[in-house]
PDB file of N, CA and C in Angstrom:
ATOM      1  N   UNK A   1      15.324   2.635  11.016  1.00  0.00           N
ATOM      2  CA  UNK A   1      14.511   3.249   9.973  1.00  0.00           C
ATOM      3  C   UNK A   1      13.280   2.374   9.718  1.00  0.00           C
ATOM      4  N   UNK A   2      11.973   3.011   9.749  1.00  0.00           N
ATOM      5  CA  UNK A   2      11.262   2.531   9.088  1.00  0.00           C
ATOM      6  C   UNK A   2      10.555   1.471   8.095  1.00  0.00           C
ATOM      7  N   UNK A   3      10.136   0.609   7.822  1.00  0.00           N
ATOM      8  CA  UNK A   3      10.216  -0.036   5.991  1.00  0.00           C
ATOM      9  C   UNK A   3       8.651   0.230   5.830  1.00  0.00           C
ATOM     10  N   UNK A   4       8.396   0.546   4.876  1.00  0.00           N
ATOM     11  CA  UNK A   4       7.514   0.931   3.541  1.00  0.00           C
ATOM     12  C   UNK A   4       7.028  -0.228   2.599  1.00  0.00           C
ATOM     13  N   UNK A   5       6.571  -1.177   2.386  1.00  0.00           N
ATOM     14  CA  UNK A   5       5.872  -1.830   1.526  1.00  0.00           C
ATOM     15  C   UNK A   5       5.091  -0.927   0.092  1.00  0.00           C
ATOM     16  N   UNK A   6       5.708  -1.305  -0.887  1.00  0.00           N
ATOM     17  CA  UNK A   6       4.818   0.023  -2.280  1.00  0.00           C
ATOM     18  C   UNK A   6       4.608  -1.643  -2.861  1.00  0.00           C
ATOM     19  N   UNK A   7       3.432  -2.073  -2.542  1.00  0.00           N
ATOM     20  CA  UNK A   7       2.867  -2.957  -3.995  1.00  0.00           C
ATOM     21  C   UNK A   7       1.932  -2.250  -4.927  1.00  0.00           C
ATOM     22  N   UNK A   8       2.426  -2.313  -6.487  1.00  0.00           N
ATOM     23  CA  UNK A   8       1.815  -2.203  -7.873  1.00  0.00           C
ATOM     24  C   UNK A   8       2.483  -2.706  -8.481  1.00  0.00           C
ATOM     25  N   UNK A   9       1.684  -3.211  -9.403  1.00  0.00           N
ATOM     26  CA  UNK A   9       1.586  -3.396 -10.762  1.00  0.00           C
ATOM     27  C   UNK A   9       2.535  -2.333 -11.902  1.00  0.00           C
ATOM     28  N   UNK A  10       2.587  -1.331 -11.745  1.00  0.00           N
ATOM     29  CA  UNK A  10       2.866   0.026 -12.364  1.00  0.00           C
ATOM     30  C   UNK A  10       4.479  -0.503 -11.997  1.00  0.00           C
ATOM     31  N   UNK A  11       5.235  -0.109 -12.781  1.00  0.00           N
ATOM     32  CA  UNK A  11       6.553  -0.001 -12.431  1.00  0.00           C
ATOM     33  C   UNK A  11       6.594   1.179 -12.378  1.00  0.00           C
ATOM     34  N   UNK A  12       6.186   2.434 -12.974  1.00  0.00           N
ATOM     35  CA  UNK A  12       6.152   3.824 -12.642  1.00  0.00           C
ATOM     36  C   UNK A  12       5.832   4.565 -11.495  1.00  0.00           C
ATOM     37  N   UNK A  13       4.912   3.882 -11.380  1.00  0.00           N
ATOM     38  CA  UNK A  13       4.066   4.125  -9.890  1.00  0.00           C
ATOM     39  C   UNK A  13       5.422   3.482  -9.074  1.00  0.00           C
ATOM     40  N   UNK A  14       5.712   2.578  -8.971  1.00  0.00           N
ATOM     41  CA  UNK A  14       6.520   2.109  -7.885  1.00  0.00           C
ATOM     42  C   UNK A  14       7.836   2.765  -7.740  1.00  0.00           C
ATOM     43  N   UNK A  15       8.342   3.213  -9.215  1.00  0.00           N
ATOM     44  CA  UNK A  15       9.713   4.208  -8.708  1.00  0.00           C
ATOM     45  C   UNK A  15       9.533   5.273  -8.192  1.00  0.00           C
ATOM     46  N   UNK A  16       8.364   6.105  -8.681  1.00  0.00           N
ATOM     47  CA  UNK A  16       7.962   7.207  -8.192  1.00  0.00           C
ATOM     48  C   UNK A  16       7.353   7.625  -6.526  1.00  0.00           C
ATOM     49  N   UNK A  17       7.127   6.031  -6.262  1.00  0.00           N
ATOM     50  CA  UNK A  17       6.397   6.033  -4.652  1.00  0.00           C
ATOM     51  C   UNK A  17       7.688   6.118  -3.751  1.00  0.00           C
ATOM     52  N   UNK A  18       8.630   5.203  -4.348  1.00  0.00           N
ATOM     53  CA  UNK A  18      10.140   4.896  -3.991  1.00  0.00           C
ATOM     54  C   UNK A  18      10.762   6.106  -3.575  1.00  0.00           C
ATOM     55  N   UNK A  19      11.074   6.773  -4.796  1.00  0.00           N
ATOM     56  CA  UNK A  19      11.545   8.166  -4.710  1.00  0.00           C
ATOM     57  C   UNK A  19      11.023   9.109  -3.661  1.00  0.00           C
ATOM     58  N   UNK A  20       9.703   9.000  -3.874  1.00  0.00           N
ATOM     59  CA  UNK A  20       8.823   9.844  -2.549  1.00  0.00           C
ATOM     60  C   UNK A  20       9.382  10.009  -1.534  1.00  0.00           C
ATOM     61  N   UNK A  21       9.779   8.695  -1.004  1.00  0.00           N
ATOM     62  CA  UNK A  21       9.744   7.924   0.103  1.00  0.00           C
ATOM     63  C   UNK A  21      10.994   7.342   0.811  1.00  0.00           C
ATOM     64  N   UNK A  22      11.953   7.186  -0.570  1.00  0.00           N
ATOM     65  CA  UNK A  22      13.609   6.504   0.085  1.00  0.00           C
ATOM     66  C   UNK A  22      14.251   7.329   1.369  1.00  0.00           C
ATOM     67  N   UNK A  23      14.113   8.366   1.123  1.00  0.00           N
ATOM     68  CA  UNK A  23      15.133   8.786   2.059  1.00  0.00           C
ATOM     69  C   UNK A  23      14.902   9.158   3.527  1.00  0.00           C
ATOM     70  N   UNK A  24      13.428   8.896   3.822  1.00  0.00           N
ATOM     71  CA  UNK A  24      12.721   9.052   4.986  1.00  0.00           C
ATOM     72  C   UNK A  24      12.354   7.423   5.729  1.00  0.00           C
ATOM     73  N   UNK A  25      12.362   6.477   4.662  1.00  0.00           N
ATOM     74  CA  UNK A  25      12.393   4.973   4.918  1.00  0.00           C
ATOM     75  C   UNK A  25      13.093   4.487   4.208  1.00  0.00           C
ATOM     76  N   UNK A  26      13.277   3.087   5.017  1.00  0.00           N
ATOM     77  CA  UNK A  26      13.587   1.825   4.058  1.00  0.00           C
ATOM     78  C   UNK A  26      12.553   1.239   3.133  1.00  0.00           C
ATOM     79  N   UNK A  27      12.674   1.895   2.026  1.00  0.00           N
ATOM     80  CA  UNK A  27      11.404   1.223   0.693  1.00  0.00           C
ATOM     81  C   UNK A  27      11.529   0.090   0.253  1.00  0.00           C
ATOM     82  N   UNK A  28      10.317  -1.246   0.059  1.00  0.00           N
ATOM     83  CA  UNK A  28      11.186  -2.579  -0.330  1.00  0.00           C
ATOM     84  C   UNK A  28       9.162  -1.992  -1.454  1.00  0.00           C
ATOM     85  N   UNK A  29       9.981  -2.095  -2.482  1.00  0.00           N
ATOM     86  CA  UNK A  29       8.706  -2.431  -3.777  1.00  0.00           C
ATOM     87  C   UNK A  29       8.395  -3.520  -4.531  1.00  0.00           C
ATOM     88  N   UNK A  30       7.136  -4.175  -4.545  1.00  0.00           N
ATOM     89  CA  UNK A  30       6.627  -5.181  -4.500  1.00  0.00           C
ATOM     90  C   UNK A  30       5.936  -5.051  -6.312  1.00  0.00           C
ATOM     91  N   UNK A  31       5.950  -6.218  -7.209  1.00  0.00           N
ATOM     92  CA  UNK A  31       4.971  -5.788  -8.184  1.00  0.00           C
ATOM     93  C   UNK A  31       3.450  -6.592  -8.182  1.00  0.00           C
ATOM     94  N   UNK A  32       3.203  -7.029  -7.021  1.00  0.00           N
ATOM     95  CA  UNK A  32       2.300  -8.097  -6.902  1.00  0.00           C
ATOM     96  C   UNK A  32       1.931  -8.563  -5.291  1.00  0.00           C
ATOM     97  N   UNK A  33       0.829  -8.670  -5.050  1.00  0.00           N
ATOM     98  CA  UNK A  33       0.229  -9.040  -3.785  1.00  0.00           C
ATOM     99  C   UNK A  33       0.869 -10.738  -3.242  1.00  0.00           C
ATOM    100  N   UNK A  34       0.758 -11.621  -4.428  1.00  0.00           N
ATOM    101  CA  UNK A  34       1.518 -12.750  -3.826  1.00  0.00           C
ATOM    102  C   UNK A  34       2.996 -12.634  -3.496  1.00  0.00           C
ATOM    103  N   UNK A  35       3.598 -11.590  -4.051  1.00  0.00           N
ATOM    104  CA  UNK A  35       4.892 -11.140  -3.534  1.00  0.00           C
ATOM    105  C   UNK A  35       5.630 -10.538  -2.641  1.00  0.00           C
ATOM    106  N   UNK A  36       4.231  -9.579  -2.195  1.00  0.00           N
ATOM    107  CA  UNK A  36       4.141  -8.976  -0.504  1.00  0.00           C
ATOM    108  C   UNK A  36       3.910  -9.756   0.250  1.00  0.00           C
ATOM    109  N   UNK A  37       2.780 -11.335  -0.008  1.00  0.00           N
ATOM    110  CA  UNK A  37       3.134 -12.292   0.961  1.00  0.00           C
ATOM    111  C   UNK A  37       3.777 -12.872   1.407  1.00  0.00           C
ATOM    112  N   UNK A  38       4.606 -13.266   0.118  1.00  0.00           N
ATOM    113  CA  UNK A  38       6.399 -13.792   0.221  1.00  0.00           C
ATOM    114  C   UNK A  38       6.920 -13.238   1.298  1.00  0.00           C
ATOM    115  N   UNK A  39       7.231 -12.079   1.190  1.00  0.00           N
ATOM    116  CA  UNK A  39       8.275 -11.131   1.807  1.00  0.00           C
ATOM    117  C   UNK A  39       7.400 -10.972   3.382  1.00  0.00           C
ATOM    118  N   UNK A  40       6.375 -10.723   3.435  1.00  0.00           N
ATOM    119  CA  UNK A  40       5.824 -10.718   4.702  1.00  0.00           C
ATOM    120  C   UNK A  40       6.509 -11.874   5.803  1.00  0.00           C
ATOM    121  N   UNK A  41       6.345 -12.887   5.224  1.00  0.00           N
ATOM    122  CA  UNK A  41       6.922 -13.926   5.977  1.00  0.00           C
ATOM    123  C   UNK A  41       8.669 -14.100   6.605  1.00  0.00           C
ATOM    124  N   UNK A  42       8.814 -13.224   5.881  1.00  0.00           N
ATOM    125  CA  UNK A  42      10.514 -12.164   6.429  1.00  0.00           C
ATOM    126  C   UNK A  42      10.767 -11.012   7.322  1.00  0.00           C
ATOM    127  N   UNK A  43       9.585  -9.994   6.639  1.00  0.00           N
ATOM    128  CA  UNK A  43       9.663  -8.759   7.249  1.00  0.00           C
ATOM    129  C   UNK A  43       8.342  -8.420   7.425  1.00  0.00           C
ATOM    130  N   UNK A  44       8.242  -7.834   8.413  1.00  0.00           N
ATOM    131  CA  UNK A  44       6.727  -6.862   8.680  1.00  0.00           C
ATOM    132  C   UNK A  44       7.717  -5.369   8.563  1.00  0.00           C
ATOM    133  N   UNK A  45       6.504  -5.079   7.626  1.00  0.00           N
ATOM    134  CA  UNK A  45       6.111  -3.473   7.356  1.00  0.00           C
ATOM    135  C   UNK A  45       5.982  -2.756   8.254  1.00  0.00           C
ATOM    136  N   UNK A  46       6.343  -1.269   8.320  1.00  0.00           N
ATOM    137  CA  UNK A  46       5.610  -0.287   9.548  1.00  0.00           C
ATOM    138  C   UNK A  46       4.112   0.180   8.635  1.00  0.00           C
ATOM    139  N   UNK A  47       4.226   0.294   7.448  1.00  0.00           N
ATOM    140  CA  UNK A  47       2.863   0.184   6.405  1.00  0.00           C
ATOM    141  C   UNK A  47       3.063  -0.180   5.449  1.00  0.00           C
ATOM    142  N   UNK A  48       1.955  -0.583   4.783  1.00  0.00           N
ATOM    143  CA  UNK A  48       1.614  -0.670   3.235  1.00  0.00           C
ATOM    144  C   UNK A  48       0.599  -0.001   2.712  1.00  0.00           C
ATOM    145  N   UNK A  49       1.673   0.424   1.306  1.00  0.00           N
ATOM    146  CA  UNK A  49       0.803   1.132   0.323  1.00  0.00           C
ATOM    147  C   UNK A  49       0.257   0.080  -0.912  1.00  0.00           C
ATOM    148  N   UNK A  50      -0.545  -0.559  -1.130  1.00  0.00           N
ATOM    149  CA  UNK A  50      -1.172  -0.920  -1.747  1.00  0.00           C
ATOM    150  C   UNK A  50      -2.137  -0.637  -2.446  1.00  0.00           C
ATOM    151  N   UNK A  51      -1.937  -1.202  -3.847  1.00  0.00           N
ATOM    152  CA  UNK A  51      -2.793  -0.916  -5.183  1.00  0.00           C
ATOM    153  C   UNK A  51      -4.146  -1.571  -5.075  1.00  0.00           C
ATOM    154  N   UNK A  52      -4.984  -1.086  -6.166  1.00  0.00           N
ATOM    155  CA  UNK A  52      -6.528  -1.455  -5.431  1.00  0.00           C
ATOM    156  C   UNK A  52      -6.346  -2.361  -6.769  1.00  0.00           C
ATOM    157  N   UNK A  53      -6.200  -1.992  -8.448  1.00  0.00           N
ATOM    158  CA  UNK A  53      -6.038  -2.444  -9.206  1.00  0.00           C
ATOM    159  C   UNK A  53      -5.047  -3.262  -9.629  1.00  0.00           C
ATOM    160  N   UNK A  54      -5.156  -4.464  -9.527  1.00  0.00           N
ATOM    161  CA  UNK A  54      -3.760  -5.346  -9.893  1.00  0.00           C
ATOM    162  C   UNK A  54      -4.536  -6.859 -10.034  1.00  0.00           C
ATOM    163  N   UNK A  55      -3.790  -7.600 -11.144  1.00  0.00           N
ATOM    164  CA  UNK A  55      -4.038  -8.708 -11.894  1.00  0.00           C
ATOM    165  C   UNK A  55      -3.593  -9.878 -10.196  1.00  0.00           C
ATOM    166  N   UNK A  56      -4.624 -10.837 -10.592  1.00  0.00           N
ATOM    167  CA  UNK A  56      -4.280 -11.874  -9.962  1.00  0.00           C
ATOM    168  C   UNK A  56      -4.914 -11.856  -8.517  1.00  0.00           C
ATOM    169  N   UNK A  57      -4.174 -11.037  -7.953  1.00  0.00           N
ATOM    170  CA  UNK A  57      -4.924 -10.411  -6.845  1.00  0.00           C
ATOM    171  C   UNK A  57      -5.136  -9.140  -6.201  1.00  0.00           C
ATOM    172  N   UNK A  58      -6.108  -8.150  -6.474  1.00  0.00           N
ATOM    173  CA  UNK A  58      -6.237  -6.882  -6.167  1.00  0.00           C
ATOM    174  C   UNK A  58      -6.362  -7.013  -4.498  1.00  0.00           C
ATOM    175  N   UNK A  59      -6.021  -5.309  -4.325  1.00  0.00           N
ATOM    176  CA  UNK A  59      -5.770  -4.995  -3.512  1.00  0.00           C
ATOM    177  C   UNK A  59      -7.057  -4.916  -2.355  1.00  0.00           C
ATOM    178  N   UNK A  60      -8.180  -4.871  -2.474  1.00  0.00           N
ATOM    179  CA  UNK A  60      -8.989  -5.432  -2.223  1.00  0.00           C
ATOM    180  C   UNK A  60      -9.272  -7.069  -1.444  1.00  0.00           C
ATOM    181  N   UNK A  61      -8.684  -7.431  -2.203  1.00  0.00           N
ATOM    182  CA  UNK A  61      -8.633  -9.439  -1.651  1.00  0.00           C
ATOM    183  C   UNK A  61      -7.272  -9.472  -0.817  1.00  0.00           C
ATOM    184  N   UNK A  62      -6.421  -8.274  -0.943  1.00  0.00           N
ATOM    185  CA  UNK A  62      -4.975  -8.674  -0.621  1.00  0.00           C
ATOM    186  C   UNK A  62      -5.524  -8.331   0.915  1.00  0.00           C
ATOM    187  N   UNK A  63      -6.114  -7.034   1.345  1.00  0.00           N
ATOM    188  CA  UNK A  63      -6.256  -6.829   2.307  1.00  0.00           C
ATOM    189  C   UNK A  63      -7.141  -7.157   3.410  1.00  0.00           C
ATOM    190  N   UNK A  64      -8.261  -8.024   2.647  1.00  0.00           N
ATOM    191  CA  UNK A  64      -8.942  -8.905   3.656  1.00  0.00           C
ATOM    192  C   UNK A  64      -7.563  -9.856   4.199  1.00  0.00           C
ATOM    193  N   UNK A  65      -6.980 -10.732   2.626  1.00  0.00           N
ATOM    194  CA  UNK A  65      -5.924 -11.485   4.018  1.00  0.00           C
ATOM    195  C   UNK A  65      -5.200 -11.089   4.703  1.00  0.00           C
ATOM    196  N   UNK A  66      -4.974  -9.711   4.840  1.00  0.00           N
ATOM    197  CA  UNK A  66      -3.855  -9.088   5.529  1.00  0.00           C
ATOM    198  C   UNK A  66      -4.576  -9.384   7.327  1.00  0.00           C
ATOM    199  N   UNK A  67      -5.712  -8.660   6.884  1.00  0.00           N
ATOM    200  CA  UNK A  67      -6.725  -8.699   7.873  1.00  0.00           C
ATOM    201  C   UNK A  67      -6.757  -9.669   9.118  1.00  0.00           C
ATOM    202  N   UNK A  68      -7.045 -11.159   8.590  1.00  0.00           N
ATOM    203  CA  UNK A  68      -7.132 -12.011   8.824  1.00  0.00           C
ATOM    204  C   UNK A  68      -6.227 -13.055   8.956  1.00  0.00           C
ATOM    205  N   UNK A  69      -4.761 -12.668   8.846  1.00  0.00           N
ATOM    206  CA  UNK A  69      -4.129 -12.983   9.027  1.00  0.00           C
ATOM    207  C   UNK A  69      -2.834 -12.365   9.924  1.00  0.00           C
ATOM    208  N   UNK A  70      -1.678 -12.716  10.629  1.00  0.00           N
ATOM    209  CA  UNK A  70      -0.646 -12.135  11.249  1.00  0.00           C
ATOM    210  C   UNK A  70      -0.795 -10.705  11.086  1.00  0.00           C
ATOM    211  N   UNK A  71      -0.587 -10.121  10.439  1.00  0.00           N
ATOM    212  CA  UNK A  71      -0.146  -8.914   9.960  1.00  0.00           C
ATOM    213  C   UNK A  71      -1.684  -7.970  10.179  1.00  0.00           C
ATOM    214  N   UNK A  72      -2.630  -8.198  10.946  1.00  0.00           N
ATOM    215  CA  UNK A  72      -3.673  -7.536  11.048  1.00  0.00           C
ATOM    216  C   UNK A  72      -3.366  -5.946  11.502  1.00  0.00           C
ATOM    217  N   UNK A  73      -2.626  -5.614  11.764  1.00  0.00           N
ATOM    218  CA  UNK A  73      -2.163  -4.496  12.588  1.00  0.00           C
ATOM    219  C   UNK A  73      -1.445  -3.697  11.827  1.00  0.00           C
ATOM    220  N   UNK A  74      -0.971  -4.004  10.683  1.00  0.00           N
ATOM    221  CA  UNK A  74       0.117  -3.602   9.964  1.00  0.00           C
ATOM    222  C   UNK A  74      -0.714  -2.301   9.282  1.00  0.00           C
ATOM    223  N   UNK A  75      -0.685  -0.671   9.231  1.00  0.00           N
ATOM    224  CA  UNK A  75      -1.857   0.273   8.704  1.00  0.00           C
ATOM    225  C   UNK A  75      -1.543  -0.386   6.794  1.00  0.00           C
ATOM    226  N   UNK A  76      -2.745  -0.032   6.256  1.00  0.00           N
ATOM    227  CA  UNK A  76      -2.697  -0.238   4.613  1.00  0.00           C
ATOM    228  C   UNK A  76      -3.470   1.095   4.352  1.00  0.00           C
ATOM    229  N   UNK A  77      -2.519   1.609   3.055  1.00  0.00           N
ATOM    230  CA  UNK A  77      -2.806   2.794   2.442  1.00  0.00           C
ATOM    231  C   UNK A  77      -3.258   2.253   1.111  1.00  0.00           C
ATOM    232  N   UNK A  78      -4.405   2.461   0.564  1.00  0.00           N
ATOM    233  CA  UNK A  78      -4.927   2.033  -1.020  1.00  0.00           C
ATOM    234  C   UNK A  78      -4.063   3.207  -2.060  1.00  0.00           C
ATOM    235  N   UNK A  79      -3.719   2.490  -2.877  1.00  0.00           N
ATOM    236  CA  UNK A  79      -3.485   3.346  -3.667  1.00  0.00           C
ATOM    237  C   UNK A  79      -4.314   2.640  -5.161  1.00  0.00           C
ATOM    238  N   UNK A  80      -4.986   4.525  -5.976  1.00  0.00           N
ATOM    239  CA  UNK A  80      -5.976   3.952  -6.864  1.00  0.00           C
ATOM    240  C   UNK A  80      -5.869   4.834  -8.092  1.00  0.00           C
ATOM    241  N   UNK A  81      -6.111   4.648  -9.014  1.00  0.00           N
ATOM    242  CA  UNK A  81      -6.341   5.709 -10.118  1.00  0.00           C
ATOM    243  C   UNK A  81      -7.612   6.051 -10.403  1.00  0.00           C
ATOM    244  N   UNK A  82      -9.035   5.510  -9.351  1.00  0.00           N
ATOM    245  CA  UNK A  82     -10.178   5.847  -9.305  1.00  0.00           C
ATOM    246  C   UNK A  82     -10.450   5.960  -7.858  1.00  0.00           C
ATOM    247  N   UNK A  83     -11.434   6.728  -7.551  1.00  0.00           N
ATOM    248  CA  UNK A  83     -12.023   6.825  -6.313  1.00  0.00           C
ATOM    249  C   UNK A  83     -13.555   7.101  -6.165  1.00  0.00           C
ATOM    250  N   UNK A  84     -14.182   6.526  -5.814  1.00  0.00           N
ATOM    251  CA  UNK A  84     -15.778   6.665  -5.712  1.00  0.00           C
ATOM    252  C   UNK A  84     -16.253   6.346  -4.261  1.00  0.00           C
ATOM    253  N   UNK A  85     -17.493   6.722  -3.734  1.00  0.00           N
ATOM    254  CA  UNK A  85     -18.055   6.261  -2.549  1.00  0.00           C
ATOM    255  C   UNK A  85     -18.002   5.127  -2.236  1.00  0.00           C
ATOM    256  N   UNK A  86     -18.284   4.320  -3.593  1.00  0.00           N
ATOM    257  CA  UNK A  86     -17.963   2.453  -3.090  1.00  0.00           C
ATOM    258  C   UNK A  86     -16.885   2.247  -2.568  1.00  0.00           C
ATOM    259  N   UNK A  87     -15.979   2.715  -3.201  1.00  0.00           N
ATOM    260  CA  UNK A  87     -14.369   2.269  -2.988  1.00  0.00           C
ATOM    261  C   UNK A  87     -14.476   2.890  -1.692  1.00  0.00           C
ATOM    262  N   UNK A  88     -14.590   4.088  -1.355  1.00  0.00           N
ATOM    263  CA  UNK A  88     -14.216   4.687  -0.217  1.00  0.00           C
ATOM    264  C   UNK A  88     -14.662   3.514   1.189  1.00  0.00           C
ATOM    265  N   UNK A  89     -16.269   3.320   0.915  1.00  0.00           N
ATOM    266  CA  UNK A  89     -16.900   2.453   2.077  1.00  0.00           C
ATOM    267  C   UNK A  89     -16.305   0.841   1.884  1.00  0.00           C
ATOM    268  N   UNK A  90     -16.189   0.775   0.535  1.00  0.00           N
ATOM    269  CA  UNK A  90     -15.360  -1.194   0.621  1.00  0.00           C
ATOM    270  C   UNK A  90     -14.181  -0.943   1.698  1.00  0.00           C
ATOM    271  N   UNK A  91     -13.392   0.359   1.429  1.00  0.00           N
ATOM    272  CA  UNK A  91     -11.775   0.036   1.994  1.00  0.00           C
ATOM    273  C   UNK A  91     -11.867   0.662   3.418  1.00  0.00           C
ATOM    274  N   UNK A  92     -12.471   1.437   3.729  1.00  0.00           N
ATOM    275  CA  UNK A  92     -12.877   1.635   4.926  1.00  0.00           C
ATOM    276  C   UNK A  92     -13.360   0.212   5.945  1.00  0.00           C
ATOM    277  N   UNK A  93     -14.311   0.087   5.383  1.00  0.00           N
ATOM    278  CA  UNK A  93     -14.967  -1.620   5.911  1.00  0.00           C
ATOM    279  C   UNK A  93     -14.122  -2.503   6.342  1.00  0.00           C
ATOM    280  N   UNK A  94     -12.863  -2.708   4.825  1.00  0.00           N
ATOM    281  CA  UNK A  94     -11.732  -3.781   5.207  1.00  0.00           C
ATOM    282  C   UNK A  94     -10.852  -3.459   6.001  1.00  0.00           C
ATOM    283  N   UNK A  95     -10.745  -1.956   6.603  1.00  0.00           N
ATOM    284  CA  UNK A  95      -9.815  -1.905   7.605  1.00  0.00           C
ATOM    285  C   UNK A  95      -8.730  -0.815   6.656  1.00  0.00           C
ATOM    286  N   UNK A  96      -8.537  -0.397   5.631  1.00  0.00           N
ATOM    287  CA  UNK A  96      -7.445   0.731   5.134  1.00  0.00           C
ATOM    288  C   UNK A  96      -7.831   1.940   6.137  1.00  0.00           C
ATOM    289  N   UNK A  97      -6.487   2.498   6.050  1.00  0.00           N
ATOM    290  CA  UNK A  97      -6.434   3.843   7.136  1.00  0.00           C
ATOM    291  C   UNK A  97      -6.414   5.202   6.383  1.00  0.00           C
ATOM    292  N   UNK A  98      -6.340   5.009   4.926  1.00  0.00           N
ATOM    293  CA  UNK A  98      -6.914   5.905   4.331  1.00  0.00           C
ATOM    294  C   UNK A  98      -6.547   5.404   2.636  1.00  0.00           C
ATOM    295  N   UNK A  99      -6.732   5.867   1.485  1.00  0.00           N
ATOM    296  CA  UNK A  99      -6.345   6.258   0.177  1.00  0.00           C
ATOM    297  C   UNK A  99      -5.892   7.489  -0.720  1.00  0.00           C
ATOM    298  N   UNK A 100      -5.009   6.848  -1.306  1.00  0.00           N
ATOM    299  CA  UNK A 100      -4.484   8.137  -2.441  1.00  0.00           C
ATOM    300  C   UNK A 100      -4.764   8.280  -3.547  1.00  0.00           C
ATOM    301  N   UNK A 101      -5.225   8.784  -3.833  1.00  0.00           N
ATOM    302  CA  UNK A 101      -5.041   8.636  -6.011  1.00  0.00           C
ATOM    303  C   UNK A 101      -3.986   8.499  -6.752  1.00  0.00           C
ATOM    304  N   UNK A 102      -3.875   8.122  -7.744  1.00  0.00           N
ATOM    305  CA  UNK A 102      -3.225   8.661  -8.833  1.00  0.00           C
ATOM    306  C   UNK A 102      -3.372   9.078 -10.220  1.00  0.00           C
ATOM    307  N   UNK A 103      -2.456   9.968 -10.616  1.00  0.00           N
ATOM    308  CA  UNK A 103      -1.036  10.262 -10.153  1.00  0.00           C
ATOM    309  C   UNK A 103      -1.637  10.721  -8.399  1.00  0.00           C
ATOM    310  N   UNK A 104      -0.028  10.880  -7.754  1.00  0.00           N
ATOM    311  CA  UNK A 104      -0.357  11.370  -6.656  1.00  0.00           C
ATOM    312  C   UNK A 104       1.378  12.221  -6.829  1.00  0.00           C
ATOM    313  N   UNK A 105       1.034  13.606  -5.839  1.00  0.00           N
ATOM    314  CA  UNK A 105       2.833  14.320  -5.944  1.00  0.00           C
ATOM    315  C   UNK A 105       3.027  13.564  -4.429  1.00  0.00           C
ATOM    316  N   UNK A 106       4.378  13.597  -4.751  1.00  0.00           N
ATOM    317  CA  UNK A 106       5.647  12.938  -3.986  1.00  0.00           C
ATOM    318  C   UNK A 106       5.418  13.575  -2.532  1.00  0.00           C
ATOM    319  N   UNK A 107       4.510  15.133  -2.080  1.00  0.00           N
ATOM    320  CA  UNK A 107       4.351  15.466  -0.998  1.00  0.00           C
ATOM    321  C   UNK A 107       3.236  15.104   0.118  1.00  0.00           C
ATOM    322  N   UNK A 108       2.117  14.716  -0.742  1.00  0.00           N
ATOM    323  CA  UNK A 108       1.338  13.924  -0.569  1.00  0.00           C
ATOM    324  C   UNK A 108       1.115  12.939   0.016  1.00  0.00           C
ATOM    325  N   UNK A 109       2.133  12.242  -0.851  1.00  0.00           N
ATOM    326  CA  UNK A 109       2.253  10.470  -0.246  1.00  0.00           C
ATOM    327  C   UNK A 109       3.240  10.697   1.175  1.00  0.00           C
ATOM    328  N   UNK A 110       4.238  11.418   1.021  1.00  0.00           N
ATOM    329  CA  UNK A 110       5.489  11.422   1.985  1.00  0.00           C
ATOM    330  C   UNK A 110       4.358  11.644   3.670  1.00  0.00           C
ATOM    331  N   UNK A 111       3.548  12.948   3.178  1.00  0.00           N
ATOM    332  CA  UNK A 111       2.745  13.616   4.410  1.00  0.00           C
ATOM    333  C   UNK A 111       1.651  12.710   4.957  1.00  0.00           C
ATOM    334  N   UNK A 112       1.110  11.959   3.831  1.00  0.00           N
ATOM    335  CA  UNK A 112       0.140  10.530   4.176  1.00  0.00           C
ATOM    336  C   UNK A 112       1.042   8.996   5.048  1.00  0.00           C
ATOM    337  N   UNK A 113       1.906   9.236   4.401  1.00  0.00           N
ATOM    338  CA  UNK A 113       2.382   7.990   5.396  1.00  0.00           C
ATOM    339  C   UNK A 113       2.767   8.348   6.428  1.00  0.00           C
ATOM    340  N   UNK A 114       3.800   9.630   6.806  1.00  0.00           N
ATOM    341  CA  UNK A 114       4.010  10.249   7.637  1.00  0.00           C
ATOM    342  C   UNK A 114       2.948  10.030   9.198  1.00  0.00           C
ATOM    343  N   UNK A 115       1.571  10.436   8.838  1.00  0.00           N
ATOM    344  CA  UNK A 115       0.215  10.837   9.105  1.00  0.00           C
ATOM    345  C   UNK A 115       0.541   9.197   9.768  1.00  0.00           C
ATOM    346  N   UNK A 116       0.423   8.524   9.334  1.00  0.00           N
ATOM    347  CA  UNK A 116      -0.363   6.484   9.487  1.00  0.00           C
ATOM    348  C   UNK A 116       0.934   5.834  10.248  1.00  0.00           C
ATOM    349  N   UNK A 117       1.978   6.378  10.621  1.00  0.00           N
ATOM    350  CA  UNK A 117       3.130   5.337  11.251  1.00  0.00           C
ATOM    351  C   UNK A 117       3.326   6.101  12.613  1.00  0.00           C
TER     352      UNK A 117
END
């Protein structure tokens, strides 16, 4: 099976991505970018969904190091509660394989990751 990386901040967001998602992968949910690094160093992802908004280190900075580090290959899905042309061309630039909004429905996300693995 699969594994799924869901880093946010949101604990809502993260059960709800979970739920999306459990029974088609192995979901491991993250509340923090230094915590997906942790775990990186254990497991590689088949993707990550990552938050654009998050304390400490957004998703943005998370994914340059993804970039630039081991895990360059690994697809990253933004997940955002805004979306604008900037955002679109920043995460494009850094290498994301696409973004979602939120809220986002559970068919959505399932058919987007689906799409990227």
């Amino acid at each position: 099976m699969k594994t799924i990386f869901i880093v946010d901040d949101s604990d809502t967001n993260l059960a709800k991505a979970e739920e999306a998602l459990e029974e088609a992968f192995n979901v491991m949910t993250l509340p923090s970018a230094a915590k997906m690094f942790d775990l990186l160093e254990k497991i590689t992802p088949n993707l990550i969904l990552l938050d654009i908004e998050m304390p400490e280190m957004n998703g943005f900075e998370a994914l340059e190091r993804l970039k630039t580090g081991n895990w360059k290959a690994i697809p990253v899905v933004f997940l955002t509660g805004t979306i604008d042309a900037s955002i679109k061309e920043r995460s494009s630039k850094l290498g994301a394989v696409d973004i979602i909004t939120k809220p986002f429905s559970p068919t959505a996300l399932l058919e987007c990751v689906n799409s990227h693995i």
